[in-house]
Each structure stands twice: as structure tokens, then as C-alpha cells.
PDB file of N, CA and C in Angstrom:
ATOM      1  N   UNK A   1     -57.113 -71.763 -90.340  1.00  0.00           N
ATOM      2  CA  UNK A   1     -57.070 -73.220 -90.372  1.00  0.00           C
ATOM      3  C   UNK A   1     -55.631 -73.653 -90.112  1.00  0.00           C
ATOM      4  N   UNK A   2     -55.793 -74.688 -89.327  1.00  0.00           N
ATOM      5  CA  UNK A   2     -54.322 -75.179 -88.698  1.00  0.00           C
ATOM      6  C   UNK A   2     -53.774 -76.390 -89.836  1.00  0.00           C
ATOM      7  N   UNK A   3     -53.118 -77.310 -89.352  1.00  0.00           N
ATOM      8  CA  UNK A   3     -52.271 -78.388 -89.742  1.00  0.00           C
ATOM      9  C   UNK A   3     -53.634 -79.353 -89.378  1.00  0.00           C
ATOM     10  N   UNK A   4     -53.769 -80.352 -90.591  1.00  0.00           N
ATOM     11  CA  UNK A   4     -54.615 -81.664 -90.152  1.00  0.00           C
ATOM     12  C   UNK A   4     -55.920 -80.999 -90.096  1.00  0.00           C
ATOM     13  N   UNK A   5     -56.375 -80.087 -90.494  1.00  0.00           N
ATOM     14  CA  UNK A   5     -58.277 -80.068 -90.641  1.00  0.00           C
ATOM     15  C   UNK A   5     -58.145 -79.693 -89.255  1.00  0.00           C
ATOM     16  N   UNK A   6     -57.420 -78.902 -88.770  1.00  0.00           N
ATOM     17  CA  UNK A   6     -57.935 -78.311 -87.376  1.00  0.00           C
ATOM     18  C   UNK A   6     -58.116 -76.448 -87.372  1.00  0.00           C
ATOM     19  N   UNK A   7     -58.578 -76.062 -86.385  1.00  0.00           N
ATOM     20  CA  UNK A   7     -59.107 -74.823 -86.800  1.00  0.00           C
ATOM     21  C   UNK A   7     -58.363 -74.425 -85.244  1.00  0.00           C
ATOM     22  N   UNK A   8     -57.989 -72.556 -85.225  1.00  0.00           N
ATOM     23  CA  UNK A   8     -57.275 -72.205 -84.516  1.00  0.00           C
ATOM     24  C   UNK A   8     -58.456 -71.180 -83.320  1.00  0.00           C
ATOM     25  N   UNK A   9     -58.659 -71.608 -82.489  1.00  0.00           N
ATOM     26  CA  UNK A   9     -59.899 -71.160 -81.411  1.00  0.00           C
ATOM     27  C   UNK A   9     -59.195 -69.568 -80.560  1.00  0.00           C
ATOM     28  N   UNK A  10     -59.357 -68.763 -80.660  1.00  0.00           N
ATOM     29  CA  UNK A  10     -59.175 -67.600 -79.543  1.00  0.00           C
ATOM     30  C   UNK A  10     -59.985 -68.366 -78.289  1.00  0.00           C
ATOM     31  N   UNK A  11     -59.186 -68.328 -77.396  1.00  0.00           N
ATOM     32  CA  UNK A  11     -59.318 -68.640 -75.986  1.00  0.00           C
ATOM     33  C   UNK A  11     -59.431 -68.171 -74.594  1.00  0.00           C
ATOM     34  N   UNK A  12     -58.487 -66.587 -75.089  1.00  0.00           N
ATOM     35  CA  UNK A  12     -58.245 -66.050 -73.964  1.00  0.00           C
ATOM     36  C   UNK A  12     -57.298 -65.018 -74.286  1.00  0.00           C
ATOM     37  N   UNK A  13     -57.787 -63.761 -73.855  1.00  0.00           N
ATOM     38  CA  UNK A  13     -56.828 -62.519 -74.096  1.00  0.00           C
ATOM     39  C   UNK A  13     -56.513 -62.070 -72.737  1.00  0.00           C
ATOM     40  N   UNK A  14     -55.159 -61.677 -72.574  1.00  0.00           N
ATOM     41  CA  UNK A  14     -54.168 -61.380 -71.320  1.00  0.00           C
ATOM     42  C   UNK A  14     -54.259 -59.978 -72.036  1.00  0.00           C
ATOM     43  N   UNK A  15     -53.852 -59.095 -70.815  1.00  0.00           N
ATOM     44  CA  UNK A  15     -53.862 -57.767 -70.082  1.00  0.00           C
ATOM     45  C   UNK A  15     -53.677 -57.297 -69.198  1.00  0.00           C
ATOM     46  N   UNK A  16     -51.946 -56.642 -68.872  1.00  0.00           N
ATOM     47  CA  UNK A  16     -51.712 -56.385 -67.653  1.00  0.00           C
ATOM     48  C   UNK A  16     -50.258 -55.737 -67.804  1.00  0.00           C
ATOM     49  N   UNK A  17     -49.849 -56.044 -66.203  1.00  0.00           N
ATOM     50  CA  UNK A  17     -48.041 -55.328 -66.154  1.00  0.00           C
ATOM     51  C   UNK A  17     -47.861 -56.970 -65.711  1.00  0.00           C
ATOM     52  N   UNK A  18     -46.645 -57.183 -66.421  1.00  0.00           N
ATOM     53  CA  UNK A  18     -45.947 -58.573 -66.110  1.00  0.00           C
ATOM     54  C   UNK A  18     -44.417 -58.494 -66.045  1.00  0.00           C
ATOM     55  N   UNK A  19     -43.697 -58.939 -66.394  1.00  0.00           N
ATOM     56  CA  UNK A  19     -41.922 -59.507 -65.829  1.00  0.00           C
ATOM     57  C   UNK A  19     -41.840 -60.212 -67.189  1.00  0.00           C
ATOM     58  N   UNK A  20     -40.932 -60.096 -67.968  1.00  0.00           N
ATOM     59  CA  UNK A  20     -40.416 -60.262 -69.151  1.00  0.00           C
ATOM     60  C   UNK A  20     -38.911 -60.583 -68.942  1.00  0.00           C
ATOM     61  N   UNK A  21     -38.760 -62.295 -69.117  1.00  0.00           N
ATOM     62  CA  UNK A  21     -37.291 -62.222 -68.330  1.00  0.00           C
ATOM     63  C   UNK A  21     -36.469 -63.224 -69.390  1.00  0.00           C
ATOM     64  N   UNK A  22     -35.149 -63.825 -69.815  1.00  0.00           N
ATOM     65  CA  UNK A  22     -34.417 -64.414 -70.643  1.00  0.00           C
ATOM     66  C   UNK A  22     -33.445 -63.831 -70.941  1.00  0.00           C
ATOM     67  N   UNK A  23     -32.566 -64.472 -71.642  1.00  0.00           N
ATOM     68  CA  UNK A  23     -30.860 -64.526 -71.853  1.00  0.00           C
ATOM     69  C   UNK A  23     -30.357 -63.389 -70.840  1.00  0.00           C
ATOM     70  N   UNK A  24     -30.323 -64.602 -69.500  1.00  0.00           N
ATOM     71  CA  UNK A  24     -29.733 -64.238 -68.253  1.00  0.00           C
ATOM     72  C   UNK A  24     -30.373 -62.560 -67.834  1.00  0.00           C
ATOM     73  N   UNK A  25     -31.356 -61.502 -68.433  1.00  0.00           N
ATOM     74  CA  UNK A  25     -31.790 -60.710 -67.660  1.00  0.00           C
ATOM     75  C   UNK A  25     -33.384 -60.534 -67.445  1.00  0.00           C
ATOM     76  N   UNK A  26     -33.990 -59.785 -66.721  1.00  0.00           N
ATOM     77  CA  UNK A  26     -34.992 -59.926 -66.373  1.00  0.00           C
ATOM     78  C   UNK A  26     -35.412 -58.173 -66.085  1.00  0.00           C
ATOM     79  N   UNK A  27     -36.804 -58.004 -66.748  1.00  0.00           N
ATOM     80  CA  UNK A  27     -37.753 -56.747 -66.755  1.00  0.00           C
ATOM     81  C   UNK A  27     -38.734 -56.719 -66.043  1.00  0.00           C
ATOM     82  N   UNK A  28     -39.175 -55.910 -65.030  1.00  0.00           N
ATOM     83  CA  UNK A  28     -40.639 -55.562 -64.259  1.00  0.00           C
ATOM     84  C   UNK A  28     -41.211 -54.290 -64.667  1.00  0.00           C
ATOM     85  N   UNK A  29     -42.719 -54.868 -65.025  1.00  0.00           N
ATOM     86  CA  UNK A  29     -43.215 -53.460 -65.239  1.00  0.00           C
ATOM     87  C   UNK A  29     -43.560 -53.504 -66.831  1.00  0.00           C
ATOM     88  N   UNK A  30     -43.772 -54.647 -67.221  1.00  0.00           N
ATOM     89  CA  UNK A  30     -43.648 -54.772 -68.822  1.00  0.00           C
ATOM     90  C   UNK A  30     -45.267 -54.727 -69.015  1.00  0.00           C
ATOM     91  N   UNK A  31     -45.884 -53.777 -70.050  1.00  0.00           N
ATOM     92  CA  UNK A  31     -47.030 -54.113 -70.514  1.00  0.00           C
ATOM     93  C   UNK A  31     -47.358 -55.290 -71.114  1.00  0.00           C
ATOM     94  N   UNK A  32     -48.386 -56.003 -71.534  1.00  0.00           N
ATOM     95  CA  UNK A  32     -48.636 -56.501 -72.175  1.00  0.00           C
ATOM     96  C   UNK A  32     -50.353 -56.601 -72.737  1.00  0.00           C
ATOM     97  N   UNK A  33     -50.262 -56.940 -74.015  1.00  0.00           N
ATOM     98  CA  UNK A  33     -51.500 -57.756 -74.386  1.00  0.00           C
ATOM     99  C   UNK A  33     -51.323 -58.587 -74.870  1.00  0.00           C
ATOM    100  N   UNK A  34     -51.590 -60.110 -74.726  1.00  0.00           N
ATOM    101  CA  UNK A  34     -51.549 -61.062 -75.609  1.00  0.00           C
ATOM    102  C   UNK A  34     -53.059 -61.585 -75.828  1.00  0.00           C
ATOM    103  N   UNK A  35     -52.856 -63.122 -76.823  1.00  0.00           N
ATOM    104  CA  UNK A  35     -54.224 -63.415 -77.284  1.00  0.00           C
ATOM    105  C   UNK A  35     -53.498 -64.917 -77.242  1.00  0.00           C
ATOM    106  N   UNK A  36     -54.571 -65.906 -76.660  1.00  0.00           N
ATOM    107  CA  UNK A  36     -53.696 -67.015 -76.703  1.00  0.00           C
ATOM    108  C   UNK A  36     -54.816 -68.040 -77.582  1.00  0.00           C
ATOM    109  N   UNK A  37     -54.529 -68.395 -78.587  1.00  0.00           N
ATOM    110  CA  UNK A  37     -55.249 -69.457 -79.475  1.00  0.00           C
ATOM    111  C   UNK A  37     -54.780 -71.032 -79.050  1.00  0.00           C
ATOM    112  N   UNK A  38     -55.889 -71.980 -79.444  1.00  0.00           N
ATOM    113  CA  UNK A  38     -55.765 -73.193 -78.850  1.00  0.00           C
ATOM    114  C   UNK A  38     -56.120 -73.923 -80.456  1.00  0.00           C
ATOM    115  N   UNK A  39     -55.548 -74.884 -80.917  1.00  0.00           N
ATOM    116  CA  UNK A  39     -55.650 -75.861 -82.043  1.00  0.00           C
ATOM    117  C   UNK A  39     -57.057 -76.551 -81.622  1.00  0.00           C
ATOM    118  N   UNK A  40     -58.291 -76.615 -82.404  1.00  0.00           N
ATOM    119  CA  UNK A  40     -59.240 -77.562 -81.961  1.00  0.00           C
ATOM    120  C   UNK A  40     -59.561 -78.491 -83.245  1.00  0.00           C
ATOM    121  N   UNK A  41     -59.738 -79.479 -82.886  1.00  0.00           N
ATOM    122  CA  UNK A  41     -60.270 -80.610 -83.694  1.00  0.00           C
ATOM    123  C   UNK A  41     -61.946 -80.105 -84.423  1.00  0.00           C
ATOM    124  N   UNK A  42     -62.048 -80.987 -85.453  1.00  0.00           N
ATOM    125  CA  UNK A  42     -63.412 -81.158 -86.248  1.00  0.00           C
ATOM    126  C   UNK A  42     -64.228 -81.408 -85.215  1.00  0.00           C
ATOM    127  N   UNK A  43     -63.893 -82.398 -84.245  1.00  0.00           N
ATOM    128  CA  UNK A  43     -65.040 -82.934 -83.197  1.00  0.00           C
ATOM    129  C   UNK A  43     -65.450 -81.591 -82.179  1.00  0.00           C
ATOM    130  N   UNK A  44     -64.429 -80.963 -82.021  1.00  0.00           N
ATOM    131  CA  UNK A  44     -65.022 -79.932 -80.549  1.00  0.00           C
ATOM    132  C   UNK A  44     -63.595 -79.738 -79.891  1.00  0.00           C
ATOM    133  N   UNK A  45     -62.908 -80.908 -80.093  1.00  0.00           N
ATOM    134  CA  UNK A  45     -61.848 -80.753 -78.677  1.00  0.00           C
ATOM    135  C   UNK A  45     -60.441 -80.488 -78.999  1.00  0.00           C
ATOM    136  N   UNK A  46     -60.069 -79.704 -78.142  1.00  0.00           N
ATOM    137  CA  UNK A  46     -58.491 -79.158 -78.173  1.00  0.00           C
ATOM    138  C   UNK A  46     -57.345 -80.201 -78.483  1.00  0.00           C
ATOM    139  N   UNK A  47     -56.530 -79.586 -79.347  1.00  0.00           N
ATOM    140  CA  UNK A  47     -55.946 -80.757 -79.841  1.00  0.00           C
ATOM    141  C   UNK A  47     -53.986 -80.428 -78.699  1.00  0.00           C
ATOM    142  N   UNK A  48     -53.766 -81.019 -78.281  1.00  0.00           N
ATOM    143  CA  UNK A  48     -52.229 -81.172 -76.888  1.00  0.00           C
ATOM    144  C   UNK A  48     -51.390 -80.447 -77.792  1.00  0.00           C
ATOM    145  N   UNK A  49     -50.854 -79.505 -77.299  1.00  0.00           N
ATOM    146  CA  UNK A  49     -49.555 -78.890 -77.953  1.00  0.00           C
ATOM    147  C   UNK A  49     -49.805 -77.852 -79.077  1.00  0.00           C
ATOM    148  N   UNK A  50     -50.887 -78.411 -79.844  1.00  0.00           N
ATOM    149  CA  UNK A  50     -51.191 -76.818 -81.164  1.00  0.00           C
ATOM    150  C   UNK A  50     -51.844 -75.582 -80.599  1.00  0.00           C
ATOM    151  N   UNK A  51     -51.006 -74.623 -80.524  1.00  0.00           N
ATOM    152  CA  UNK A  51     -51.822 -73.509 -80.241  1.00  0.00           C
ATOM    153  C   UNK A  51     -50.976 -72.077 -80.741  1.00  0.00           C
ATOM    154  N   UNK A  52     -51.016 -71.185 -80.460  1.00  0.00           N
ATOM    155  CA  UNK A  52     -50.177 -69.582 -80.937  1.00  0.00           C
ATOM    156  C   UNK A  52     -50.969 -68.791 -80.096  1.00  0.00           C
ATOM    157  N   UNK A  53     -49.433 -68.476 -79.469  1.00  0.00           N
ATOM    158  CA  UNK A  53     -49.976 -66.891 -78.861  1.00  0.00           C
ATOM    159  C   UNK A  53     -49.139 -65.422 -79.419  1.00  0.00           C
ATOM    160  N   UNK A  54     -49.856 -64.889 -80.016  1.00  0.00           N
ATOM    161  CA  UNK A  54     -49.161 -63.349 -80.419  1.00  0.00           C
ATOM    162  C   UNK A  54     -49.691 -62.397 -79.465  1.00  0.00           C
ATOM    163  N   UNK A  55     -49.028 -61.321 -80.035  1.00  0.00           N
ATOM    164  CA  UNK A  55     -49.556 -59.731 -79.634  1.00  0.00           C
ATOM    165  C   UNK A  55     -48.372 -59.067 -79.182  1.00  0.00           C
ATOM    166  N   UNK A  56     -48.644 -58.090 -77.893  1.00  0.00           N
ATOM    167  CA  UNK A  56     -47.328 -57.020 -78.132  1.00  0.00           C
ATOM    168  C   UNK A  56     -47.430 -56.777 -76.952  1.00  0.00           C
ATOM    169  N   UNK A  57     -45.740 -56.177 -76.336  1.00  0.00           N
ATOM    170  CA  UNK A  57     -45.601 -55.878 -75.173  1.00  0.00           C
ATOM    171  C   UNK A  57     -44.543 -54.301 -75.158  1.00  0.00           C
ATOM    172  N   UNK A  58     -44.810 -53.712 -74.331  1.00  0.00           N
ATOM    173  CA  UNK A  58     -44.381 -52.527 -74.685  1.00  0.00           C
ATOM    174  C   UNK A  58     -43.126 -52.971 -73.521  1.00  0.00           C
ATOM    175  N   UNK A  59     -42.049 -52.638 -74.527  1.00  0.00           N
ATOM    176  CA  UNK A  59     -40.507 -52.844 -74.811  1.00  0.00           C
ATOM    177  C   UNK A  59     -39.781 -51.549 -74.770  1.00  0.00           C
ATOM    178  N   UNK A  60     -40.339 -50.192 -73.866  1.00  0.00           N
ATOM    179  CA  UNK A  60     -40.154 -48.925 -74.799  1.00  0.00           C
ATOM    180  C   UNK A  60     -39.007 -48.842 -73.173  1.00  0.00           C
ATOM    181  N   UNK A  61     -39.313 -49.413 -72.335  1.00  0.00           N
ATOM    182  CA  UNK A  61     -38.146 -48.841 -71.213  1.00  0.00           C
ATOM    183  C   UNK A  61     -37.268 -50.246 -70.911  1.00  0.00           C
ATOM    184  N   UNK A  62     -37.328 -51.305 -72.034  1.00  0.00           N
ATOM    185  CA  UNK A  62     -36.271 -52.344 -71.846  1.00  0.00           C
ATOM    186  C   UNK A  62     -35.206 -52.255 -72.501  1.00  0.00           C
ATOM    187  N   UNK A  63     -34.089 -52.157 -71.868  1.00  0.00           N
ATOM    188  CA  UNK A  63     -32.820 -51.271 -72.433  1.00  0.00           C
ATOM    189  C   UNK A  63     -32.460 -52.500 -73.525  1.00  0.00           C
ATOM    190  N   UNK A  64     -32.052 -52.238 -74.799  1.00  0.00           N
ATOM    191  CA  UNK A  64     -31.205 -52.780 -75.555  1.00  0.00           C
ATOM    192  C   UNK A  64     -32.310 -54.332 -76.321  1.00  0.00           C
ATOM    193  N   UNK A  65     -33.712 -53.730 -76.289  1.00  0.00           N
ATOM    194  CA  UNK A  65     -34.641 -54.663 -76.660  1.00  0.00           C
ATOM    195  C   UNK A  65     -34.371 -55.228 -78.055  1.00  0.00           C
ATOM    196  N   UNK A  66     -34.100 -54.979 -78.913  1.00  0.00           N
ATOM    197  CA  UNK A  66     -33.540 -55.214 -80.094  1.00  0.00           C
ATOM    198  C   UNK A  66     -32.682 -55.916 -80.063  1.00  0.00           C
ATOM    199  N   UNK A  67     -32.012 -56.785 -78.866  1.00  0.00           N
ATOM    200  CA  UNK A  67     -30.891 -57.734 -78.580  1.00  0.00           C
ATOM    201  C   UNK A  67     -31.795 -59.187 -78.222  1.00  0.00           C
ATOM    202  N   UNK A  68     -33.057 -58.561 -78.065  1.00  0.00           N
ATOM    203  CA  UNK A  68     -33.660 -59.774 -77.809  1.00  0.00           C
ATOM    204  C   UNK A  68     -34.773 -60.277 -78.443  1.00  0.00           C
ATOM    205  N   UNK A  69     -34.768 -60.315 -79.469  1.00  0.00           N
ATOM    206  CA  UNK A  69     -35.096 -60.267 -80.779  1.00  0.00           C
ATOM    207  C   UNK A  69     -35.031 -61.891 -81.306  1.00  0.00           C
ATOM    208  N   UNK A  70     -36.194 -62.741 -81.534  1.00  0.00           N
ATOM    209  CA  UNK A  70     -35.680 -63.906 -81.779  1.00  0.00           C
ATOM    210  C   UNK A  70     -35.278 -64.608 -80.596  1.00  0.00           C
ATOM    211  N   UNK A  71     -35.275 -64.484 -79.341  1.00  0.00           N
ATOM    212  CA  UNK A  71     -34.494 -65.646 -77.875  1.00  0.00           C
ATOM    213  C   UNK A  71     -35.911 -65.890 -77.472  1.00  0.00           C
ATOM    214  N   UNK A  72     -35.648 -66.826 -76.705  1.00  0.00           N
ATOM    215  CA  UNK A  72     -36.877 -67.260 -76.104  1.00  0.00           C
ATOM    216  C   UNK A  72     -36.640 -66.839 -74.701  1.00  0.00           C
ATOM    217  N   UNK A  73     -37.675 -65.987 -74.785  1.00  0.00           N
ATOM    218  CA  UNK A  73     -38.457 -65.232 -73.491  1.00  0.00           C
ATOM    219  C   UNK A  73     -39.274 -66.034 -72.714  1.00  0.00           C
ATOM    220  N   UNK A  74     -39.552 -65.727 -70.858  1.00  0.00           N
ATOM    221  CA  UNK A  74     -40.608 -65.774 -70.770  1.00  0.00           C
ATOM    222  C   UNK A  74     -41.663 -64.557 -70.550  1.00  0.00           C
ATOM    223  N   UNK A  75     -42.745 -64.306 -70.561  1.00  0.00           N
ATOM    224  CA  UNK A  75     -43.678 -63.348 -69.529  1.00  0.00           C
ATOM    225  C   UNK A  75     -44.339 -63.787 -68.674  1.00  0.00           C
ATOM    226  N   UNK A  76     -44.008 -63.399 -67.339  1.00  0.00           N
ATOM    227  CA  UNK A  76     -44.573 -63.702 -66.524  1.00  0.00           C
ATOM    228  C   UNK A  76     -45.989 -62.678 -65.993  1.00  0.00           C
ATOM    229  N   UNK A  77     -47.146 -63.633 -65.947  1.00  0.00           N
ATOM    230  CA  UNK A  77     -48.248 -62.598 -66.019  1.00  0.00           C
ATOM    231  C   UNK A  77     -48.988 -62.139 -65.019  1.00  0.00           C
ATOM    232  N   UNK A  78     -49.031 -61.089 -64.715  1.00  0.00           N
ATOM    233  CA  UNK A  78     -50.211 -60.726 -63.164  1.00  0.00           C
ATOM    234  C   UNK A  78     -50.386 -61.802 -62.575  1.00  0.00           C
ATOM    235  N   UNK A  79     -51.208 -62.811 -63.037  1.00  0.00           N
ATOM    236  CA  UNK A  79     -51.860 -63.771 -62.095  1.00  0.00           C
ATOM    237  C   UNK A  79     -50.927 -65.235 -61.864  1.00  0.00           C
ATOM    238  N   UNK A  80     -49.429 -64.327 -62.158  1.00  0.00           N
ATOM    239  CA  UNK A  80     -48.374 -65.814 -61.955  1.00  0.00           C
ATOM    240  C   UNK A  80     -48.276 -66.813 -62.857  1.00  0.00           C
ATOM    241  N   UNK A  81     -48.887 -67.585 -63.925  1.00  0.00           N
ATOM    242  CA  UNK A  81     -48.662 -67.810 -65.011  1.00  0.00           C
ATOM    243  C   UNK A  81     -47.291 -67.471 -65.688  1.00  0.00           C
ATOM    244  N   UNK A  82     -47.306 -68.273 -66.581  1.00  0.00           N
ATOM    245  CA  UNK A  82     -45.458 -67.775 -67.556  1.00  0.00           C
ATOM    246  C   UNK A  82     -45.907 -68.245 -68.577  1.00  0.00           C
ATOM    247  N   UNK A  83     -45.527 -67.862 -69.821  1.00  0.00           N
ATOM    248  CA  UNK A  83     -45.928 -68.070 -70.942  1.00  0.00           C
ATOM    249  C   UNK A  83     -44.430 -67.827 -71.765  1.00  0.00           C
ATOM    250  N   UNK A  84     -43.917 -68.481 -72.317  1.00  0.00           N
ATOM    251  CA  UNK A  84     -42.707 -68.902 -73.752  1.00  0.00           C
ATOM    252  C   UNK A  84     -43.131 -67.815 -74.492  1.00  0.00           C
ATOM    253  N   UNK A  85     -42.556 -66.817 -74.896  1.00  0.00           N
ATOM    254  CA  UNK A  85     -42.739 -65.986 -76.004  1.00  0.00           C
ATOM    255  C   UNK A  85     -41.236 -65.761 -76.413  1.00  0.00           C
ATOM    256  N   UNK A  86     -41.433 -64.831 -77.956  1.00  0.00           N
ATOM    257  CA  UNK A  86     -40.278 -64.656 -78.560  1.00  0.00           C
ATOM    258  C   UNK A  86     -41.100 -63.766 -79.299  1.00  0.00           C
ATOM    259  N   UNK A  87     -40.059 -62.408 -79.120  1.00  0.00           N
ATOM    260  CA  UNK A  87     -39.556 -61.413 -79.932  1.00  0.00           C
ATOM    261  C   UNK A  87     -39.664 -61.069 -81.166  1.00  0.00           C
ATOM    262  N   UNK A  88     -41.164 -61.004 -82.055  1.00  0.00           N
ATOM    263  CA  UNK A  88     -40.485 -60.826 -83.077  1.00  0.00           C
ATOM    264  C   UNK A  88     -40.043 -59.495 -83.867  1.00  0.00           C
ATOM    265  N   UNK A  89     -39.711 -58.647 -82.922  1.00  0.00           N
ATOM    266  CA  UNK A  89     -39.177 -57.355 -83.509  1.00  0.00           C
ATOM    267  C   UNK A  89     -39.165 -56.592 -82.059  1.00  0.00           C
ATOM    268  N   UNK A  90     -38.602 -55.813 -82.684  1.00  0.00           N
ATOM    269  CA  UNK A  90     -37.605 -54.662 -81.602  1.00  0.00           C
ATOM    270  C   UNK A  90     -38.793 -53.704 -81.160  1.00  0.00           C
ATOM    271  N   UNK A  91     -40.299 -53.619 -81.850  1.00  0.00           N
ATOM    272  CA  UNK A  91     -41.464 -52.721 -81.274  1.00  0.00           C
ATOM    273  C   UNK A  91     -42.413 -53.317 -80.080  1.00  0.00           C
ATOM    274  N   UNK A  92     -41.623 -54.739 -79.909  1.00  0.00           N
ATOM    275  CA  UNK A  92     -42.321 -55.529 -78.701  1.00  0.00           C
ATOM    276  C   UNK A  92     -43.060 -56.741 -79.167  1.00  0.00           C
ATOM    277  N   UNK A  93     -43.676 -56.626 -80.679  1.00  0.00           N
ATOM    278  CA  UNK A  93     -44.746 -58.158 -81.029  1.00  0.00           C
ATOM    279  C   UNK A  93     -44.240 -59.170 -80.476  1.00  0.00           C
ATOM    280  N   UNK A  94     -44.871 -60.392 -80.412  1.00  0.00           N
ATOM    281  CA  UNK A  94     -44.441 -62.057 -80.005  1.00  0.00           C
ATOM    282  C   UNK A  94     -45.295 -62.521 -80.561  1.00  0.00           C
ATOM    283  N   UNK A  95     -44.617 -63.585 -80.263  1.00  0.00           N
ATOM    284  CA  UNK A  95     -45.249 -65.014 -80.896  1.00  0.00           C
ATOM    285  C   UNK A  95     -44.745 -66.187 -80.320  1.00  0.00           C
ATOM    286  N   UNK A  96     -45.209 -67.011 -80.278  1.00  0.00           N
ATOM    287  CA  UNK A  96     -45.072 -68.463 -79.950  1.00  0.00           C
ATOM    288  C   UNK A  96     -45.921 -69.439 -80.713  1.00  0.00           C
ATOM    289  N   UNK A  97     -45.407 -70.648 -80.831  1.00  0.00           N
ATOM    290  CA  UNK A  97     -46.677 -71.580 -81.701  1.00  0.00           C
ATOM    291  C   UNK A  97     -45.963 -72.645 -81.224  1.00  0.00           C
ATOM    292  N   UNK A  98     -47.150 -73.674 -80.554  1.00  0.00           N
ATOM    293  CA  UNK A  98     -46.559 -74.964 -80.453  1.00  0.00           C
ATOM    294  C   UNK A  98     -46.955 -75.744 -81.718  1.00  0.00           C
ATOM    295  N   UNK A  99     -45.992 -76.762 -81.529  1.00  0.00           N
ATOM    296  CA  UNK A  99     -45.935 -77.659 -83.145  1.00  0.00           C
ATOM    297  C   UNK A  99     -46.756 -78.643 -83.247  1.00  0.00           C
ATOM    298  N   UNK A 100     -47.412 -79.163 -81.971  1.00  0.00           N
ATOM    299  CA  UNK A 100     -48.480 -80.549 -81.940  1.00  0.00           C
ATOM    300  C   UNK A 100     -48.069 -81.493 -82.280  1.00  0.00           C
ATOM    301  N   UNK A 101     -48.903 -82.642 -82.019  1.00  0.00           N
ATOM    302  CA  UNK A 101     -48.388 -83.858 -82.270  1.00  0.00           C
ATOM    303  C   UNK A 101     -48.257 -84.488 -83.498  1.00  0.00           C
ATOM    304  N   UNK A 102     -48.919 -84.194 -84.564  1.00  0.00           N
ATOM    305  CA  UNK A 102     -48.954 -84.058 -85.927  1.00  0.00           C
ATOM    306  C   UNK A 102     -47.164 -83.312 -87.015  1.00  0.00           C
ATOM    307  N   UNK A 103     -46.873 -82.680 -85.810  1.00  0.00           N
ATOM    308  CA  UNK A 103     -45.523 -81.857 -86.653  1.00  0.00           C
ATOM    309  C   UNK A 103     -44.098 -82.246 -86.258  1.00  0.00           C
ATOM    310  N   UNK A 104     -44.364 -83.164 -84.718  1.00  0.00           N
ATOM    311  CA  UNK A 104     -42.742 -83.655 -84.478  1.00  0.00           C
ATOM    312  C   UNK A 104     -43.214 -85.265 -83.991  1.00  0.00           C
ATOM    313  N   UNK A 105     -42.041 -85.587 -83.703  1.00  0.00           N
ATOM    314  CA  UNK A 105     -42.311 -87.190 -82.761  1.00  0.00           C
ATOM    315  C   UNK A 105     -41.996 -86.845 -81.343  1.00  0.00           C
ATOM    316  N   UNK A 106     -42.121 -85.905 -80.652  1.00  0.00           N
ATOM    317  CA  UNK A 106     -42.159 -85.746 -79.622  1.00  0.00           C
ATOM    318  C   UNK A 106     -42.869 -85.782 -78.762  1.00  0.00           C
ATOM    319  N   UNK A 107     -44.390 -85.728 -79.220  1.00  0.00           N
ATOM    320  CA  UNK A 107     -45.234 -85.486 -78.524  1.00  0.00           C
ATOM    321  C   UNK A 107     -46.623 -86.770 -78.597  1.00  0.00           C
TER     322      UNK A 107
END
């Protein structure tokens, strides 16, 4: 269960070799699996901006991965897509979560 009576939907799981690129360097050849969740409302419908994507990317031939730890990444995925991830440990996991419109005035 999300923020505001909303519930967190699995949407779509990624699988592939992608490009893992930020603070000025860039990786080809990066595994990945992710899982990308979408914020949905009581009614049915996706709520703009709430969502989380975790899972793990194998980090085992990115030199000095533990430096990037915490920066905001992107992955770029097989089918061209880019997705915001961040680091949360030196074995490859990520995460991302957008904050929705409910958590800043930005949106």
C-alpha cells in the first residue's frame, strides 16, 4: 500500500543486456532485471508520478561500482527506453520511486 489509499501494481518486468551510464561514465553489456510498479488509485487508474522500480543489475565487470553507490544512474534498456535508477549497494540492487503528486508541489 502506497501514500493516500493507493496500492502499488507490478506492471512490467525488464530483462536483458543494457548500458548503465552516470557521473560522467558509461557501461555496455550490463545485465539486468528490473520490475517496474505503477501507484494505482481505489478507482482502477494509475496515479502520474507514483511508482518504484527495483531489482538488480550485475555490476560484476563495472570497474569501481561501489563509487556509484547512491548517484543517479541511468539504464538504458534493449528496446531503447532509459529508466533513472540508483544504486543501492555495491552487489548491483536499484531502486527508484517517484514521489507523486500527493508528496511534493511539483507535480
Amino acid at each position: 500500500m502506497a501514500a493516500n489509499g493507493t496500492d502499488l501494481a507490478l506492471v512490467e518486468r525488464c530483462t536483458g543486456v543494457g548500458e548503465l551510464s552516470g557521473d560522467g561514465r558509461s557501461h555496455r553489456g550490463v545485465r539486468y532485471d528490473v520490475r517496474r510498479f505503477q501507484g494505482m488509485a481505489r478507482s482502477g487508474l494509475p496515479v502520474p508520478g507514483l511508482f518504484r522500480i527495483e531489482g538488480s543489475l550485475d555490476v560484476s565487470d563495472v570497474p569501481d561500482a561501489a563509487e556509484l553507490v547512491g548517484k543517479p544512474l541511468t539504464l538504458t534498456l534493449e528496446d531503447g527506453r532509459a529508466l533513472r535508477v540508483t544504486l543501492a549497494d555495491a552487489s548491483g540492487r536499484v531502486l527508484a520511486e517517484g514521489h507523486g503528486p500527493s508528496r511534493c508541489s511539483c507535480c
